[in-house]
C-alpha atoms as a PDB file:
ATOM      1  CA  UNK A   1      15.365   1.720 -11.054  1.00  0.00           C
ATOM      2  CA  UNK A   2      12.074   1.381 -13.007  1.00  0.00           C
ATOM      3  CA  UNK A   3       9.404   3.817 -13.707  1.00  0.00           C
ATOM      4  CA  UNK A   4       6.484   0.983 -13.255  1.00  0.00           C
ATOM      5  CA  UNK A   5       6.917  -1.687 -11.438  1.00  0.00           C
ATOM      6  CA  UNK A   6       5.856  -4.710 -13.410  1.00  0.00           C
ATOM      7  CA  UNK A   7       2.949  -7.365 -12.504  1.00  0.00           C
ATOM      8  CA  UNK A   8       4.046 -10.281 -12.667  1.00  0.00           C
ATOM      9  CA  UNK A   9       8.151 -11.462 -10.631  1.00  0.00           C
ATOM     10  CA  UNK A  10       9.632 -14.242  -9.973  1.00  0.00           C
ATOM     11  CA  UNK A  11      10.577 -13.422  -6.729  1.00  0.00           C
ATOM     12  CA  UNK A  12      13.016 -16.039  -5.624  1.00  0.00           C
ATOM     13  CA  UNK A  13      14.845 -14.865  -8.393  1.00  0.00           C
ATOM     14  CA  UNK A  14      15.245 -11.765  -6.975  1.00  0.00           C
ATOM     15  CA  UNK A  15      15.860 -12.676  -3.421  1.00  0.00           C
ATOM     16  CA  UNK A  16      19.164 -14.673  -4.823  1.00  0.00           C
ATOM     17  CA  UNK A  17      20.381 -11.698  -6.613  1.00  0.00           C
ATOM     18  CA  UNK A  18      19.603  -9.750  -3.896  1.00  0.00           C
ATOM     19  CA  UNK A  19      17.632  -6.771  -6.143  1.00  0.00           C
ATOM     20  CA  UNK A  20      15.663  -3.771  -5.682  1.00  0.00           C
ATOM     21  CA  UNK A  21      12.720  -2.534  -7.260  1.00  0.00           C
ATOM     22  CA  UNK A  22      11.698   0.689  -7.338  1.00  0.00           C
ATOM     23  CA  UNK A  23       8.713   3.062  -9.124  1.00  0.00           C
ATOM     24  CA  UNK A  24       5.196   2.856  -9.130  1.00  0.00           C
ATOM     25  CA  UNK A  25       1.611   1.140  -9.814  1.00  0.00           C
ATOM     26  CA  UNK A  26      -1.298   3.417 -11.239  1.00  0.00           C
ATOM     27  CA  UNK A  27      -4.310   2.975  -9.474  1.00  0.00           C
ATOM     28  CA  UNK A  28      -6.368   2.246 -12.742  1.00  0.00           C
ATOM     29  CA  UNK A  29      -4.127  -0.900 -12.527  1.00  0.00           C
ATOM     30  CA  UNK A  30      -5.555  -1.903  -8.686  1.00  0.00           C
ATOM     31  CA  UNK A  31      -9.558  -2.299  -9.336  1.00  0.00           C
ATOM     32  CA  UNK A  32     -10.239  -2.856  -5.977  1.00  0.00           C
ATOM     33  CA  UNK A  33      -8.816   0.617  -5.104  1.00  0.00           C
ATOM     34  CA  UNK A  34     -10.368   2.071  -8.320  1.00  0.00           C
ATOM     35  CA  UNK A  35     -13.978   1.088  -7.217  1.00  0.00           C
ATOM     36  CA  UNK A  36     -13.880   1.555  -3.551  1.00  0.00           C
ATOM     37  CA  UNK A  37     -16.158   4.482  -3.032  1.00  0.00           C
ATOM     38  CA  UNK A  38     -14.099   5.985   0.148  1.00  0.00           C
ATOM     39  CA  UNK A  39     -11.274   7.013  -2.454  1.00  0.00           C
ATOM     40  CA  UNK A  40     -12.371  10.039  -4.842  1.00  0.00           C
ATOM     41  CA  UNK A  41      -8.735  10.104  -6.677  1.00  0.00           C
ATOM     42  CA  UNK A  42      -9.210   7.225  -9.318  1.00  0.00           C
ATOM     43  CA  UNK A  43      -6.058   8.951 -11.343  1.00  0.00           C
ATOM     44  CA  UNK A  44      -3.560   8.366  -8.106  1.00  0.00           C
ATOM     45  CA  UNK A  45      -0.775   5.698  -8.038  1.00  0.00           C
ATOM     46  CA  UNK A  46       1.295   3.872  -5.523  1.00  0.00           C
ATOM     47  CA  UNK A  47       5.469   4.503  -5.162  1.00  0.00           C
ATOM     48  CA  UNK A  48       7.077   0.993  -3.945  1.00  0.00           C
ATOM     49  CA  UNK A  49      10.489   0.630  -3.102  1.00  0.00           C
ATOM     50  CA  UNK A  50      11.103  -3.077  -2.441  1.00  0.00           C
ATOM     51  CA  UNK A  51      14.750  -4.799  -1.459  1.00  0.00           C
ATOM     52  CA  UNK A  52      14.432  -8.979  -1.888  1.00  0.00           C
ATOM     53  CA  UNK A  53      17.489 -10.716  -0.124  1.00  0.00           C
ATOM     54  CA  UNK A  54      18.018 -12.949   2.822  1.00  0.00           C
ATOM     55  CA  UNK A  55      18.154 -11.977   6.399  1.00  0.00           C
ATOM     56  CA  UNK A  56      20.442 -12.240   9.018  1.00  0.00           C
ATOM     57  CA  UNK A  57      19.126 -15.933   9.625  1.00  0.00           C
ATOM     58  CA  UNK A  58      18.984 -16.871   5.557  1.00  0.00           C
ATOM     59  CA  UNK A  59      15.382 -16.155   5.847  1.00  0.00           C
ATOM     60  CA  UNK A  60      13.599 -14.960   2.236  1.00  0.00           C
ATOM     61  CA  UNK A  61      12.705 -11.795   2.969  1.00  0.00           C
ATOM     62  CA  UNK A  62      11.026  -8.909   0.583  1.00  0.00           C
ATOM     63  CA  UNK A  63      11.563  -5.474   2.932  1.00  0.00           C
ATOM     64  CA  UNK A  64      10.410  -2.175   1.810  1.00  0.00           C
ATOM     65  CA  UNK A  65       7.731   0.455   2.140  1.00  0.00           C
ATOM     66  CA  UNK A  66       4.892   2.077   0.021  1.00  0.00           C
ATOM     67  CA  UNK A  67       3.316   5.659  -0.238  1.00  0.00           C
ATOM     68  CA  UNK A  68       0.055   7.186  -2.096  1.00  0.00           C
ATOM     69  CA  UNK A  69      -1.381  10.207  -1.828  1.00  0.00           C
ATOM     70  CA  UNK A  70      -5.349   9.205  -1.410  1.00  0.00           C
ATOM     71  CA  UNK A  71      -8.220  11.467  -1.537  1.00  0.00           C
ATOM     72  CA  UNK A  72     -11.016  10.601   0.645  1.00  0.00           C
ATOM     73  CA  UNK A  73     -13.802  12.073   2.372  1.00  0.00           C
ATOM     74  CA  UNK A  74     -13.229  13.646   6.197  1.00  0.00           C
ATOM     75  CA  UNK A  75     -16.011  11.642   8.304  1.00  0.00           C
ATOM     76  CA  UNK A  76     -16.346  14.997  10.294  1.00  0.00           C
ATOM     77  CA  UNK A  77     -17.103  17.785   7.572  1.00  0.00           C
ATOM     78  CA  UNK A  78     -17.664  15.636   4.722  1.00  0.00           C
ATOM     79  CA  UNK A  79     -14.931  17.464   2.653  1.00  0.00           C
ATOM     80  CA  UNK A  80     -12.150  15.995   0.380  1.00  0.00           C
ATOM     81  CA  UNK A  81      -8.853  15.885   1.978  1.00  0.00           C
ATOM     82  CA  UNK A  82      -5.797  14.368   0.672  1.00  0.00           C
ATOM     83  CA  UNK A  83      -4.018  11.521   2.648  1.00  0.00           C
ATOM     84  CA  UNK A  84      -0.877  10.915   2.551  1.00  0.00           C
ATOM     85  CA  UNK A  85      -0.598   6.957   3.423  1.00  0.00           C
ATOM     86  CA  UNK A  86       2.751   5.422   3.984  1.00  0.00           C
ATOM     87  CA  UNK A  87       3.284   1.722   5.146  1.00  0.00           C
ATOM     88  CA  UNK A  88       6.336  -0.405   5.383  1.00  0.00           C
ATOM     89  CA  UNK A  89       6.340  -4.119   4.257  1.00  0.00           C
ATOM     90  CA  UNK A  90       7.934  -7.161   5.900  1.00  0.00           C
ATOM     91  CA  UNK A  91       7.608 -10.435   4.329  1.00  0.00           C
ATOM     92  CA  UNK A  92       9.309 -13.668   3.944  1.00  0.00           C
ATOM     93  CA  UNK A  93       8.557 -16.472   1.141  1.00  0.00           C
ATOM     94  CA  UNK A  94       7.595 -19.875   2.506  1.00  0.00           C
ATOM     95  CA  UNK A  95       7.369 -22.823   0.053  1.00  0.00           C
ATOM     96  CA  UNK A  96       3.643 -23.579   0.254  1.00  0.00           C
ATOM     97  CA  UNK A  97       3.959 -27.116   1.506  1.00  0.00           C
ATOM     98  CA  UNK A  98       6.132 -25.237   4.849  1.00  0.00           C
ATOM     99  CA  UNK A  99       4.537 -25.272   8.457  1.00  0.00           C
ATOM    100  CA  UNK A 100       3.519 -21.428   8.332  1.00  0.00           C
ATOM    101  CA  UNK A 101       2.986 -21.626  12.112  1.00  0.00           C
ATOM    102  CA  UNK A 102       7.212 -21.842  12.723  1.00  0.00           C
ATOM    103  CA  UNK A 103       7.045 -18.095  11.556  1.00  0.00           C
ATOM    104  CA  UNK A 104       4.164 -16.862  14.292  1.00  0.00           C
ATOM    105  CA  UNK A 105       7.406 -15.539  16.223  1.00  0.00           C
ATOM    106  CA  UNK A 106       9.078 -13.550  13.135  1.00  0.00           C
ATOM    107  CA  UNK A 107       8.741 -10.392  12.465  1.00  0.00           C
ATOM    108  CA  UNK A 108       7.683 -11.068   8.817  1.00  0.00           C
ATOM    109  CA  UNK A 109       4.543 -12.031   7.293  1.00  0.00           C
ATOM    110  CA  UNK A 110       4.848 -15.219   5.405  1.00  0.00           C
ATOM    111  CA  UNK A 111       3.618 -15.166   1.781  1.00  0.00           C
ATOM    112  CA  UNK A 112       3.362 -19.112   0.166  1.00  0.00           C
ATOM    113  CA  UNK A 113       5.135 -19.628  -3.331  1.00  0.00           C
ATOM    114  CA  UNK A 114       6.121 -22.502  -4.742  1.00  0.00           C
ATOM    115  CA  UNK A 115       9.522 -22.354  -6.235  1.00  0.00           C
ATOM    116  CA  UNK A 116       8.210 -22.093 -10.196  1.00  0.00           C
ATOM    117  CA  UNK A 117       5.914 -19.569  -9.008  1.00  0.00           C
ATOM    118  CA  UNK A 118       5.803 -16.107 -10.208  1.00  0.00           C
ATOM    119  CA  UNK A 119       4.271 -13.539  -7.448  1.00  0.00           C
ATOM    120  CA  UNK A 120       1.977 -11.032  -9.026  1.00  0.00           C
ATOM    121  CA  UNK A 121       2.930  -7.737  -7.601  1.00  0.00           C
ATOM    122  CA  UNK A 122       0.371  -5.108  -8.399  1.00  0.00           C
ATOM    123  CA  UNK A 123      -2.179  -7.336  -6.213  1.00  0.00           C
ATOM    124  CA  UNK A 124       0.742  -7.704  -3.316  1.00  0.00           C
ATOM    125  CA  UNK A 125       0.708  -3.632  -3.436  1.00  0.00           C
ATOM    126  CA  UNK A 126      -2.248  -3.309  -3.771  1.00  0.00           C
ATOM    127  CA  UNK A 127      -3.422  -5.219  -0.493  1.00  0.00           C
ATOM    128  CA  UNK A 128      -0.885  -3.015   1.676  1.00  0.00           C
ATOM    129  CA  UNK A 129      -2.201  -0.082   0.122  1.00  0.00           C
ATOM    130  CA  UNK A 130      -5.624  -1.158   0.917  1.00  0.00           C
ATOM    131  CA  UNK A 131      -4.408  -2.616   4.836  1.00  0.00           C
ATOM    132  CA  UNK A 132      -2.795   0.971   4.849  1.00  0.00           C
ATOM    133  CA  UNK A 133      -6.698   3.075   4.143  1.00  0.00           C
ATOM    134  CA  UNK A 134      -7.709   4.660   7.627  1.00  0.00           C
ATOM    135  CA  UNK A 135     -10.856   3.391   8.980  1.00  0.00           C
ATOM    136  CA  UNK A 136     -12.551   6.490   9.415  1.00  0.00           C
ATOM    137  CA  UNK A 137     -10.573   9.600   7.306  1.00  0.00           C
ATOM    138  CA  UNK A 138     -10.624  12.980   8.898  1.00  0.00           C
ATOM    139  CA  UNK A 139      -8.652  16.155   9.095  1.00  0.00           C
ATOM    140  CA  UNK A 140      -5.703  15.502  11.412  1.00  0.00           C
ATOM    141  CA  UNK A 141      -6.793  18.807  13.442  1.00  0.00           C
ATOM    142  CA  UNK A 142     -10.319  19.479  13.854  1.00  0.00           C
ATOM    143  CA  UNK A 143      -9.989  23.102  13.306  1.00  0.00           C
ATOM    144  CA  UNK A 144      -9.050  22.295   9.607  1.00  0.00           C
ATOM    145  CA  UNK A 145     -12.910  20.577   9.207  1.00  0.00           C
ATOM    146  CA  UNK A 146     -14.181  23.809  11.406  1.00  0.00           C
ATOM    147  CA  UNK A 147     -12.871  26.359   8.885  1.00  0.00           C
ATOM    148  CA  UNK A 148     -14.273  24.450   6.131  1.00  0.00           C
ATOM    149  CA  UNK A 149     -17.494  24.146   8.135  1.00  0.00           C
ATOM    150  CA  UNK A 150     -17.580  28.314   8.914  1.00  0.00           C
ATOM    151  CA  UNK A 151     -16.768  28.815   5.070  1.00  0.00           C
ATOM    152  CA  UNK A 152     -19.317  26.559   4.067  1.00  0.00           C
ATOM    153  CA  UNK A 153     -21.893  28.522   6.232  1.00  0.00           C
ATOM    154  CA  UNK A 154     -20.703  32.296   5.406  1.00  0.00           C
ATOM    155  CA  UNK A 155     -21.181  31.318   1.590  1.00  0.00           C
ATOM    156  CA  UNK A 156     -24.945  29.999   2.459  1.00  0.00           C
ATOM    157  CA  UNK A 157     -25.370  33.117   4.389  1.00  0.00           C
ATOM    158  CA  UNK A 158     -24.226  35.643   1.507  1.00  0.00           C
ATOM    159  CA  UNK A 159     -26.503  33.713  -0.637  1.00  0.00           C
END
């Protein structure tokens, strides 16, 4: 198990040994995280636990799921509120010169990569992550942005 995932895999190699990797990606690391303006915690980071292996049909498969806790800002009281976003990931490698339309009926997204290639893994991450961001954040229960709204008006009052 490693405490940061590194960048850069060869991920074929991993699929053959059939490994795991497991730990985490700062966000400093993901720019396009870092300066998206929804997210207020620039100091956060990503947990990633990924299995590589072959399926039950020899398909190339990278299976796993990721979690952040994200701080954005509710769309109904305008308040920070913490996130917590989880996603799982599905994919299977495809040699870029493949048909990618054969794997329309799969239940994995195909990702191209030529044999040689190395996969760069803080940008794969970092594009679930960024699939993963609600549209519009808000408190799950809208008496959570009510409290903060009859807080917000007591402390104008008393002023």
């Amino acid at each position: 198990m490693l405490a940061y995932l590194p960048n850069e895999i060869s991920p074929w190699q991993l699929i053959k040994s059939s490994s795991t990797l497991e730990g985490e990606i700062l966000f400093t690391n993901m720019p396009r995280v870092i300066t998206d303006k929804e997210v207020l915690n620039k100091t956060g980071s990503v947990w990633a636990d990924l299995k590589f292996g072959y399926d039950n049909k020899g398909i190339p498969i990278i299976q796993g799921s990721i979690r952040a806790n994200v701080y954005f800002t509710c769309q109904r009281c305008l308040q920070p509120m913490d996130t917590e976003i989880s996603s799982k990931i599905a994919l299977c490698l495809v040699y870029e010169d493949t048909n990618i339309d054969q794997y329309d009926k799969l239940l994995y997204e195909p990702i191209a990569c030529n044999a040689i290639d190395n996969l760069f893994l803080w940008d794969l991450i970092e594009d679930e992550l960024l699939l993963s961001f609600p549209i519009a954040p808000k408190h799950m229960q809208q008496s959570n942005c009510l409290s903060e709204k009859i807080s917000s008006i007591r402390n104008l009052n008393n002023t």
